[in-house]
N, C-alpha and C. Protein backbone atom coordinates (compact mmCIF):
# COMPACT_ATOMS: atom_id res chain seq x y z
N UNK A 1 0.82 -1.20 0.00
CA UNK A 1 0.00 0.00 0.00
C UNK A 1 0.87 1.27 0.00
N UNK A 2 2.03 1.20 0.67
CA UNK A 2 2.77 2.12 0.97
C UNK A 2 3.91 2.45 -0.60
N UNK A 3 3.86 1.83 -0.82
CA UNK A 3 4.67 1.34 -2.31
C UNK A 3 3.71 2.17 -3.25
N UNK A 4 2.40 1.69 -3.70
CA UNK A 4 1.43 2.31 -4.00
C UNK A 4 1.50 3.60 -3.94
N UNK A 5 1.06 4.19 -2.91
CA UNK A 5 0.65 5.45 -2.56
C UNK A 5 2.15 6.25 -3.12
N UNK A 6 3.33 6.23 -2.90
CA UNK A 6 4.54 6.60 -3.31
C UNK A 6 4.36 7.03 -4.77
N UNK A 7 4.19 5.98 -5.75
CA UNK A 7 4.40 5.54 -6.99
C UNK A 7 3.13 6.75 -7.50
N UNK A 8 2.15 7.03 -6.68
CA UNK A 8 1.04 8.17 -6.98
C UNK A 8 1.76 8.99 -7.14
N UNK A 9 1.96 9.15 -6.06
CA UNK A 9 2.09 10.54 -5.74
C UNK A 9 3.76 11.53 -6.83
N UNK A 10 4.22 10.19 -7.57
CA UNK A 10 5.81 10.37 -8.38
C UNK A 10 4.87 11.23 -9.50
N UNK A 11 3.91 9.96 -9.75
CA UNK A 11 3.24 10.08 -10.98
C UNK A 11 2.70 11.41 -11.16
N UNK A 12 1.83 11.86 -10.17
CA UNK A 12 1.23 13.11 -9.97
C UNK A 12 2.06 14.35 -10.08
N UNK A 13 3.08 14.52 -9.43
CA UNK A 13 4.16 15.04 -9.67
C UNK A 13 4.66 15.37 -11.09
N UNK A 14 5.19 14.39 -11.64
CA UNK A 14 5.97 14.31 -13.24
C UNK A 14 4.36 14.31 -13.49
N UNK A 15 3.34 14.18 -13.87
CA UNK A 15 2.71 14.87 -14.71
C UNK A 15 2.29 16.21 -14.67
N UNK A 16 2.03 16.54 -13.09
CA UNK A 16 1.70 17.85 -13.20
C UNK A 16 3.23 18.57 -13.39
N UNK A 17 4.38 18.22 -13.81
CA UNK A 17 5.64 19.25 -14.71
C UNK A 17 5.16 18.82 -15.83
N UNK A 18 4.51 17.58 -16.61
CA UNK A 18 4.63 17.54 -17.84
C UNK A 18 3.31 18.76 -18.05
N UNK A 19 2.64 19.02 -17.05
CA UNK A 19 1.53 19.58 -17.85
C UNK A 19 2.28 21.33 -17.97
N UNK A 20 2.73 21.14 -16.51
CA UNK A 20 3.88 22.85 -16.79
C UNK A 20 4.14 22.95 -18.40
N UNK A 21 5.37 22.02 -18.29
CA UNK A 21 6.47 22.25 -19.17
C UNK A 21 5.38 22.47 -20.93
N UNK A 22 3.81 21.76 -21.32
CA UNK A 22 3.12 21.56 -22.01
C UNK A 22 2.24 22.67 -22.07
N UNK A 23 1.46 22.96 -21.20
CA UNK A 23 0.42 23.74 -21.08
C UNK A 23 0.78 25.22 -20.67
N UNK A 24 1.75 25.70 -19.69
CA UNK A 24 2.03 26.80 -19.29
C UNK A 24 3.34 27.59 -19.25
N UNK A 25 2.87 28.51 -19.49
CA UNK A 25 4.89 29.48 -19.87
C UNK A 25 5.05 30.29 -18.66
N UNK A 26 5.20 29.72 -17.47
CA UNK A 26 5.85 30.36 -16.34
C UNK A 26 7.52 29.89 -15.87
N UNK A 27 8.14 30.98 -16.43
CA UNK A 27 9.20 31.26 -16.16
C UNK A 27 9.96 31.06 -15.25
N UNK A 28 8.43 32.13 -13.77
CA UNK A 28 9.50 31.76 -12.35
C UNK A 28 9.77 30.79 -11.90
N UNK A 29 9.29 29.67 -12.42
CA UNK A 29 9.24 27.84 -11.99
C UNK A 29 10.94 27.30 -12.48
N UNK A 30 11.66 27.82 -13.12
CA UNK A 30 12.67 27.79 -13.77
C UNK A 30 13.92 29.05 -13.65
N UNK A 31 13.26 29.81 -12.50
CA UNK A 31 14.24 30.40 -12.25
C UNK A 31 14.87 30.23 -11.04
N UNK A 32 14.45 29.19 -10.08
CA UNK A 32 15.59 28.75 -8.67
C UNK A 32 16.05 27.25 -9.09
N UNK A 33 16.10 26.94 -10.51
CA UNK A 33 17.15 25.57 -10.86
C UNK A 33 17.96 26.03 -11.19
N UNK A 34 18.98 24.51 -10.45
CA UNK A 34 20.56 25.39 -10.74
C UNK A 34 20.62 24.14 -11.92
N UNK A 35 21.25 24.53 -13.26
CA UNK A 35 21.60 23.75 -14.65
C UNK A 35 23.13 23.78 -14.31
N UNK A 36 23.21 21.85 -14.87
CA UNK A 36 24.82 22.29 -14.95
C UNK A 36 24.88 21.21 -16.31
N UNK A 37 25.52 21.97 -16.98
CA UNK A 37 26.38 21.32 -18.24
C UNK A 37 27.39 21.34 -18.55
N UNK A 38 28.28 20.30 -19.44
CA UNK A 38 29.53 20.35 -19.41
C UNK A 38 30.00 20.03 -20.86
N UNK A 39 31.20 20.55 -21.23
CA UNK A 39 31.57 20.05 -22.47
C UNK A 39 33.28 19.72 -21.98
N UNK A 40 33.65 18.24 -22.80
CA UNK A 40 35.23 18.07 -22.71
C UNK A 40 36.17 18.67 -24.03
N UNK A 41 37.28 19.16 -24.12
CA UNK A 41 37.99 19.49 -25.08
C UNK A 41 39.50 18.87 -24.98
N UNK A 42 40.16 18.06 -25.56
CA UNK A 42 41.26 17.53 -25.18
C UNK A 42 42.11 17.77 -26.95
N UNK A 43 43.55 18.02 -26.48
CA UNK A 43 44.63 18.69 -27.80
C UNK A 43 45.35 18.30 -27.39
N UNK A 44 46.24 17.50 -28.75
CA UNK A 44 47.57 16.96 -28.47
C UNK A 44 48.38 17.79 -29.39
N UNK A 45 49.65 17.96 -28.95
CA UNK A 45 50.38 18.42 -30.29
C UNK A 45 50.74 19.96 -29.61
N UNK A 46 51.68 20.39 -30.80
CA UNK A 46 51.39 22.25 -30.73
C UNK A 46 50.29 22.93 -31.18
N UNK A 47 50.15 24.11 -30.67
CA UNK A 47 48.66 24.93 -31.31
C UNK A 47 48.77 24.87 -32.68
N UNK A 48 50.02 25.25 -33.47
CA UNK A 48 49.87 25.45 -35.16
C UNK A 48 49.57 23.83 -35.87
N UNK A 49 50.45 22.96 -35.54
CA UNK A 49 50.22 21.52 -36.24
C UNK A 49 49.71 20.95 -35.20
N UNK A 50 49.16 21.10 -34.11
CA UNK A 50 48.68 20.12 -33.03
C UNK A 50 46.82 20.13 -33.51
N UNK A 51 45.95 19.05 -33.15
CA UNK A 51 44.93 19.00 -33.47
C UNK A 51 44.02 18.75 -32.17
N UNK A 52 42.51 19.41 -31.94
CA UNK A 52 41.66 18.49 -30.81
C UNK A 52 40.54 18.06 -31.15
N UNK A 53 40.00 17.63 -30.44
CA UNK A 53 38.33 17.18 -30.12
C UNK A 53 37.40 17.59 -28.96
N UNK A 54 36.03 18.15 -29.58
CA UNK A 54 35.21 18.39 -28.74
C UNK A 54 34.35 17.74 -28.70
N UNK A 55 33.81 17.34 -27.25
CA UNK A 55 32.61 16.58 -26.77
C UNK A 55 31.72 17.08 -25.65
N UNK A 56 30.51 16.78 -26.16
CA UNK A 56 29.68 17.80 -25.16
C UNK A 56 28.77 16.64 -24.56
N UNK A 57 28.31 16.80 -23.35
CA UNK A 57 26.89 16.00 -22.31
C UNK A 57 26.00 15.20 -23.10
N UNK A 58 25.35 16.23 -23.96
CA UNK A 58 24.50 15.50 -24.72
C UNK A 58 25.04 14.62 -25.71
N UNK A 59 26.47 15.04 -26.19
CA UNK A 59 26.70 14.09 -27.26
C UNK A 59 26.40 14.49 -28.96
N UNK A 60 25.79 16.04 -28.75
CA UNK A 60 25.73 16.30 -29.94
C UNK A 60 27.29 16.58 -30.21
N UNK A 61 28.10 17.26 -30.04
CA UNK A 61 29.20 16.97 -30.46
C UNK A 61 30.15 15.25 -29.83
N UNK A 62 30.62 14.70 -30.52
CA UNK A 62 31.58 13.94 -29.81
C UNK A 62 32.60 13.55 -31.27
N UNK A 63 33.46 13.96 -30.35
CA UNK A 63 34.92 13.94 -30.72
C UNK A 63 34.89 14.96 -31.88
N UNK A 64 34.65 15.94 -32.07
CA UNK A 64 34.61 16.95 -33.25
C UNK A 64 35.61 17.59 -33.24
N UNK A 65 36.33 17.88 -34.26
CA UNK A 65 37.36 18.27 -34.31
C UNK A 65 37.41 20.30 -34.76
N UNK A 66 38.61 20.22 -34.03
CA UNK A 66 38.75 21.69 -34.16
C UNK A 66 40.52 21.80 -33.69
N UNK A 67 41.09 22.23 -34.12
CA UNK A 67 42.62 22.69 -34.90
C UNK A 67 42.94 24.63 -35.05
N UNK A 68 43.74 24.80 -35.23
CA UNK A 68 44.54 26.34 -35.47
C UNK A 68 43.41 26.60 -37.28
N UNK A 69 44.40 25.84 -38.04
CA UNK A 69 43.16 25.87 -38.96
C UNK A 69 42.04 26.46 -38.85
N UNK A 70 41.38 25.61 -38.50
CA UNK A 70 39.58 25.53 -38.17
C UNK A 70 39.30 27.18 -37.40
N UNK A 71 40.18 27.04 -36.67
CA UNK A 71 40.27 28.73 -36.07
C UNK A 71 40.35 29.97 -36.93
N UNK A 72 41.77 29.84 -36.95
CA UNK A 72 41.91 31.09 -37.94
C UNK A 72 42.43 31.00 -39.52
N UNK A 73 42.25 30.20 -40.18
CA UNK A 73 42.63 29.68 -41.74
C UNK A 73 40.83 29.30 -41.85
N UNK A 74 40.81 28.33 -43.48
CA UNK A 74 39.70 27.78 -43.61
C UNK A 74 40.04 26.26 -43.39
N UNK A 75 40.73 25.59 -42.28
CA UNK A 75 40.66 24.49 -41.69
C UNK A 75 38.85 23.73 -41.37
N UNK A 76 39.51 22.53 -41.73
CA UNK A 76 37.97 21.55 -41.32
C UNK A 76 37.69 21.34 -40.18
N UNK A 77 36.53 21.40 -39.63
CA UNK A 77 36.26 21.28 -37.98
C UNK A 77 35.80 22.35 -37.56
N UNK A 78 35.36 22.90 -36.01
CA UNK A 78 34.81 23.70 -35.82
C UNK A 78 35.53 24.81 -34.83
N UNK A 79 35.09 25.57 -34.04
CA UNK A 79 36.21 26.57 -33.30
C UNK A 79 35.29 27.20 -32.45
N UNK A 80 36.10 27.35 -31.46
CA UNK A 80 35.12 28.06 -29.82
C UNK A 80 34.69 29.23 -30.37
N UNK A 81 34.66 30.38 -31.45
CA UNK A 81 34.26 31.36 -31.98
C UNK A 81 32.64 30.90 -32.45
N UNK A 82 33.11 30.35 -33.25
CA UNK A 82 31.54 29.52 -33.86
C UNK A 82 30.54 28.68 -32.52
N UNK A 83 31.28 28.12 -31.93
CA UNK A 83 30.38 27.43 -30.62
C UNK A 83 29.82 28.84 -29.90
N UNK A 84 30.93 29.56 -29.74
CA UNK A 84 29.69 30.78 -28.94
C UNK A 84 28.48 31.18 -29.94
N UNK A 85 28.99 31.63 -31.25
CA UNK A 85 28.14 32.18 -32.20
C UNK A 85 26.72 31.43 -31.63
N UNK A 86 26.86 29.72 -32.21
CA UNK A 86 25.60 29.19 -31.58
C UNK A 86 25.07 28.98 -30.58
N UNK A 87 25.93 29.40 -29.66
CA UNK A 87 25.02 29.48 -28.31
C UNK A 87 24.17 30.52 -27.94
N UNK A 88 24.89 31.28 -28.33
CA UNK A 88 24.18 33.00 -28.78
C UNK A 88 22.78 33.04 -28.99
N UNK A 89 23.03 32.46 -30.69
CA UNK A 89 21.66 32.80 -31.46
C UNK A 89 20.81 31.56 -30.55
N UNK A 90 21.05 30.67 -30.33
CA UNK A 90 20.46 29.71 -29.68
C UNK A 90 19.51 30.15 -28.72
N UNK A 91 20.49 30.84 -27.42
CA UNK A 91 20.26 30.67 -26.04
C UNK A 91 18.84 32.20 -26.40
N UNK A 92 19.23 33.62 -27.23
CA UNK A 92 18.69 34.46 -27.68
C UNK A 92 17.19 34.05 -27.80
N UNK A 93 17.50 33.41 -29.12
CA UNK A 93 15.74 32.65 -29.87
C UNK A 93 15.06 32.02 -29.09
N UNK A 94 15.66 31.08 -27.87
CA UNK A 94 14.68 30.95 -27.12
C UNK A 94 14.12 31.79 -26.08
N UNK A 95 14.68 32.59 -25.32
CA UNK A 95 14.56 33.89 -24.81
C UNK A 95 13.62 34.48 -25.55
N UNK A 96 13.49 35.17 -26.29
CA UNK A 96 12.86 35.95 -27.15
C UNK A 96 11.31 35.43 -27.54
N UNK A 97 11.41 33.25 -27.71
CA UNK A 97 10.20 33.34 -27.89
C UNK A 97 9.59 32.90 -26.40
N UNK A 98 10.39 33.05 -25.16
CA UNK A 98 9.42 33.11 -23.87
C UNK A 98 8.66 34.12 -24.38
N UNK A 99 9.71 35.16 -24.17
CA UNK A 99 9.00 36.70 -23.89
C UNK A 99 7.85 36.54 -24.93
N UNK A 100 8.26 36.42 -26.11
CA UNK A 100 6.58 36.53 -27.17
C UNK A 100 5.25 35.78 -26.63
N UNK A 101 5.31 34.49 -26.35
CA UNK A 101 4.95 33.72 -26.01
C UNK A 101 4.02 34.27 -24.02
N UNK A 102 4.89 34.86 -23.40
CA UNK A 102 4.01 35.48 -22.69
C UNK A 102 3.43 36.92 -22.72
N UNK A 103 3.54 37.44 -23.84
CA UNK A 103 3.18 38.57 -24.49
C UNK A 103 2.12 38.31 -25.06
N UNK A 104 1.83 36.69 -25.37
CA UNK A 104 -0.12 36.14 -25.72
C UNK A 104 0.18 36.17 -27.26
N UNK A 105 1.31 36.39 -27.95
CA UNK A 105 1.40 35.99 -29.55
C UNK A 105 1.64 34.75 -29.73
N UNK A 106 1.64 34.48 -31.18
CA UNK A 106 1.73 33.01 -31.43
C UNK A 106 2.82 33.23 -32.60
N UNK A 107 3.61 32.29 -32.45
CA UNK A 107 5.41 32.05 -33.14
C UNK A 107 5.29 31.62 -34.07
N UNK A 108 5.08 31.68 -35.59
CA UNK A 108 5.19 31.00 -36.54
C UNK A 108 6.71 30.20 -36.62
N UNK A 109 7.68 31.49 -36.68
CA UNK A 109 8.93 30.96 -36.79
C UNK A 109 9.97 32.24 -36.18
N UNK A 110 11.09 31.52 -35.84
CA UNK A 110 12.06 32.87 -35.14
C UNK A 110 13.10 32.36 -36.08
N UNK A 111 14.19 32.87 -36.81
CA UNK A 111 15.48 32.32 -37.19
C UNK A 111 16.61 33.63 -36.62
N UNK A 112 17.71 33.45 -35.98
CA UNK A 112 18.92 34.11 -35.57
C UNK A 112 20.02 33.54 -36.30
N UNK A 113 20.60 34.27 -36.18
CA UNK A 113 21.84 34.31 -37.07
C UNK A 113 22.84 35.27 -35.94
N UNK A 114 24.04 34.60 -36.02
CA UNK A 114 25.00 35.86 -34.66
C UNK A 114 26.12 35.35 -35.39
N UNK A 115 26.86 36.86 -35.25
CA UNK A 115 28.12 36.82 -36.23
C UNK A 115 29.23 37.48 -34.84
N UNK A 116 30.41 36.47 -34.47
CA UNK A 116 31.18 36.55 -33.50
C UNK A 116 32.35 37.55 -33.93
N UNK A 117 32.93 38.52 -33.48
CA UNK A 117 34.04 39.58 -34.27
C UNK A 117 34.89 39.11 -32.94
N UNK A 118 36.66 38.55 -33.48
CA UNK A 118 37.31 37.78 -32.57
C UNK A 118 38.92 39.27 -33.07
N UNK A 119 38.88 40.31 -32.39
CA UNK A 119 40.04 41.22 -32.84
C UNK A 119 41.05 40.72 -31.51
N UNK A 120 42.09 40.98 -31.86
CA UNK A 120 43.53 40.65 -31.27
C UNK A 120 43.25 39.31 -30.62
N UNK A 121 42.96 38.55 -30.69
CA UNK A 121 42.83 37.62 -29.17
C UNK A 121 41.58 37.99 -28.39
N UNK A 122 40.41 38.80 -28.30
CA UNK A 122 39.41 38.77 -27.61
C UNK A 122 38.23 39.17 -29.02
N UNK A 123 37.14 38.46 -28.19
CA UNK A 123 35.63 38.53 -28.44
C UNK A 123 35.19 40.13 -28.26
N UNK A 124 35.54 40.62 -29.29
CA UNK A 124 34.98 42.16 -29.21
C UNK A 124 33.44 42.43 -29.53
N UNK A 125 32.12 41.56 -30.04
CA UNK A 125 31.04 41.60 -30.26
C UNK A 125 30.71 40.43 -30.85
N UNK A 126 29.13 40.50 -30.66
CA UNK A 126 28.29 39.70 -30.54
C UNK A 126 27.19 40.17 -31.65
N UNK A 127 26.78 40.28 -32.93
CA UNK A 127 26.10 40.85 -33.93
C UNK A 127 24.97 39.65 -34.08
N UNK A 128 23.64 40.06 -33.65
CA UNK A 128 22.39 38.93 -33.83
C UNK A 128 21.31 39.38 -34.77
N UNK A 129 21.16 38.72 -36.30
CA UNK A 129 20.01 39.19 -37.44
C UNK A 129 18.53 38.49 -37.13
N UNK A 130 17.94 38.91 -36.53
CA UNK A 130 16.77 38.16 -36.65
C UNK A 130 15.62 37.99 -37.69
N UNK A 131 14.74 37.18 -38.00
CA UNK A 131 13.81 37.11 -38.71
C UNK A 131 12.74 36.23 -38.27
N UNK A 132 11.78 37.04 -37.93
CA UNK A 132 10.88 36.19 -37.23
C UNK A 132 9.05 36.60 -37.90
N UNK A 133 8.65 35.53 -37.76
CA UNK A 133 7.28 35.68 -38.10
C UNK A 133 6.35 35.05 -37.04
N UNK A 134 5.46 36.31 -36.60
CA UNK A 134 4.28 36.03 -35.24
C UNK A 134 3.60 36.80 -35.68
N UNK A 135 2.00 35.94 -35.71
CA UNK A 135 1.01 36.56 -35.45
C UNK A 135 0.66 37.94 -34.94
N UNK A 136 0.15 38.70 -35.46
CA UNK A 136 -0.53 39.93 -34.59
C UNK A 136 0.34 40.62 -33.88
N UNK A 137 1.29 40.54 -34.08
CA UNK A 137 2.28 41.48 -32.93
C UNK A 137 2.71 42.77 -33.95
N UNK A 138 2.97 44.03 -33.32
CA UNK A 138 2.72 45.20 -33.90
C UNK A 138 4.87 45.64 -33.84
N UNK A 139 5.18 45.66 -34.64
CA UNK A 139 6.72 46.15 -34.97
C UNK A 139 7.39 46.66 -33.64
N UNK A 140 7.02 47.85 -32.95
CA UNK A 140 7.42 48.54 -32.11
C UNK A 140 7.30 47.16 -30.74
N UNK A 141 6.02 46.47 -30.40
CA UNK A 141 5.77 45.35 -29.90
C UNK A 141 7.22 43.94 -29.58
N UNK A 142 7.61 43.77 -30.74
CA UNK A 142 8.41 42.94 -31.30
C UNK A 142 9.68 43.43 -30.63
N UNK A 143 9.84 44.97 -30.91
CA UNK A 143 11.60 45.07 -30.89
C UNK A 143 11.92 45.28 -29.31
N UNK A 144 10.69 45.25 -28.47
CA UNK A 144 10.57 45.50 -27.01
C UNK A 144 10.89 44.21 -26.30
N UNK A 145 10.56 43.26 -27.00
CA UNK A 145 10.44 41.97 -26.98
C UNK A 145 11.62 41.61 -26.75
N UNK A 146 12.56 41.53 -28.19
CA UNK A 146 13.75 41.38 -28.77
C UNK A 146 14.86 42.05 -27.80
N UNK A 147 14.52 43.70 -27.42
CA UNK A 147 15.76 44.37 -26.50
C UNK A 147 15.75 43.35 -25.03
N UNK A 148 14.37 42.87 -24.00
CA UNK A 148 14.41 42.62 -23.23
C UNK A 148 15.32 40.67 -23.64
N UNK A 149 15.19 40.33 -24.81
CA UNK A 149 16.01 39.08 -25.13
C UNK A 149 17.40 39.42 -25.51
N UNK A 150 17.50 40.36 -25.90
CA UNK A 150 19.07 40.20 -25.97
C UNK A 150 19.76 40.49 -24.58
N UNK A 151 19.26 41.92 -23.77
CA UNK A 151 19.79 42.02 -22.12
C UNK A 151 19.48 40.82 -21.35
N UNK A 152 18.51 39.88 -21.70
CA UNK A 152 18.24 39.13 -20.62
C UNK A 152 18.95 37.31 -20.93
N UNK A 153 19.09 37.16 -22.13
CA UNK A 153 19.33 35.64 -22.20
C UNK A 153 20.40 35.60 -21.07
N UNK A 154 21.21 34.48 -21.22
CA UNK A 154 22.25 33.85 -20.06
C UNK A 154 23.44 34.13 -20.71
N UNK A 155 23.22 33.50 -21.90
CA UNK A 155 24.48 34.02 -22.80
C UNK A 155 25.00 35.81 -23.13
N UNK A 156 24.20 36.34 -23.49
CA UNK A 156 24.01 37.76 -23.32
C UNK A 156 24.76 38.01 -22.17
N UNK A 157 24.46 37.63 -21.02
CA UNK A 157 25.03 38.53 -19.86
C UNK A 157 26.36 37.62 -19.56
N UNK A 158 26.64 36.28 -20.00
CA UNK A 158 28.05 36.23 -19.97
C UNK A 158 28.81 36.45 -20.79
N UNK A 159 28.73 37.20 -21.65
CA UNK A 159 29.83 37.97 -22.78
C UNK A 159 29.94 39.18 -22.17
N UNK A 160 31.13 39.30 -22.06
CA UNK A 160 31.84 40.73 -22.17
C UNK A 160 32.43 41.55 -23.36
N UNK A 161 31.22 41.56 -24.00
CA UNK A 161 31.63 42.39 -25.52
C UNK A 161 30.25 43.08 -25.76
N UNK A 162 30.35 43.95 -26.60
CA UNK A 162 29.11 44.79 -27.09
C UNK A 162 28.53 43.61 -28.04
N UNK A 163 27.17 43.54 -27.80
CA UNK A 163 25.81 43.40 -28.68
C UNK A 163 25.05 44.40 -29.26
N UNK A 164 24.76 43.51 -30.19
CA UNK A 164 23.99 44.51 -30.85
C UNK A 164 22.82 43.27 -31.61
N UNK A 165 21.78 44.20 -32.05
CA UNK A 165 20.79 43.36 -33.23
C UNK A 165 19.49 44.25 -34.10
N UNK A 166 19.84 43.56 -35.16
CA UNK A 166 18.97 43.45 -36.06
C UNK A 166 17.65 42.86 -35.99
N UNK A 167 16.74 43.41 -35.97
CA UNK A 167 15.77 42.30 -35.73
C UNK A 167 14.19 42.91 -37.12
N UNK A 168 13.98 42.07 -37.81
CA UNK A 168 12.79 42.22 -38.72
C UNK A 168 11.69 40.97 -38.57
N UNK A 169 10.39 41.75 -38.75
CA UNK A 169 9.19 41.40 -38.67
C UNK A 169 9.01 40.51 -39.93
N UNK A 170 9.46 39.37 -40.33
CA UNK A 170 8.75 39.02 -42.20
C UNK A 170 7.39 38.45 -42.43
């Protein structure tokens, strides 16, 4: 019985998050978890002829390669410049469609695009093009939207470089 009653009460639980995570866009439910993710990067060799691999938690990357090349030449593989780029537009677009999303519009589609500017050795900006199509939302609406997503994503506030964005209604 006691077994029972447990196994309810799990159930009740994980469904009422599945119905959260399904049915409702509250934010503050997601703002006292602490997330932890991790990515490995391991390089053998020197930086100019030496080569590595990246692997991330999930496994979308594993063992991907990235090299001096890949950095600063047109080398094959990928480069921590480009991984921020996508975390950027990533971490942004979803940001952006909370905010729409509790603003009572409906998202056809968001696409970002972020272009990383890497001068001397540092990340001097963060450049994000948007193109998004929602329902009923009025231009001025949108870019209110968009300013409170670019100050607010996670990524946003851990760069120390100027942002900026583009953002159009199509």
């Amino acid at each position: 019985m006691i077994l029972k009653t447990i196994f309810k009460f799990k159930l009740k639980n994980l469904l009422s998050e599945s119905v959260f995570l399904t049915n409702e866009l509250n934010l503050s439910k997601l703002k006292n978890r602490i997330m932890k993710r991790n990515a490995t990067a391991v390089w053998n060799g020197s930086l100019k002829e030496g080569a590595g691999k990246l692997s991330t938690q999930s496994k979308t990357l594993e063992n991907t390669q990235y090299s001096f090349k890949s950095r600063f030449e047109e080398g094959i593989g990928t480069n921590p410049e480009e991984l921020i780029a996508a975390a950027h537009s990533g971490c942004f677009t979803m940001q952006l469609s909370a905010y729409i999303t509790e603003a009572g519009f409906e998202i056809e589609s968001i696409e970002t695009k972020c272009d990383i500017d890497l001068v001397d050795g540092t990340i001097v900006s963060s450049h994000l093009t948007v193109n998004a199509k929602v329902k009923g939302i009025s231009d001025d609406a949108f870019q209110q939207e968009v300013t409170k997503a670019e100050k607010n994503c996670p990524v946003s506030k851990v760069l120390n470089a100027a942002i900026s964005t583009i953002a159009t209604l199509v």
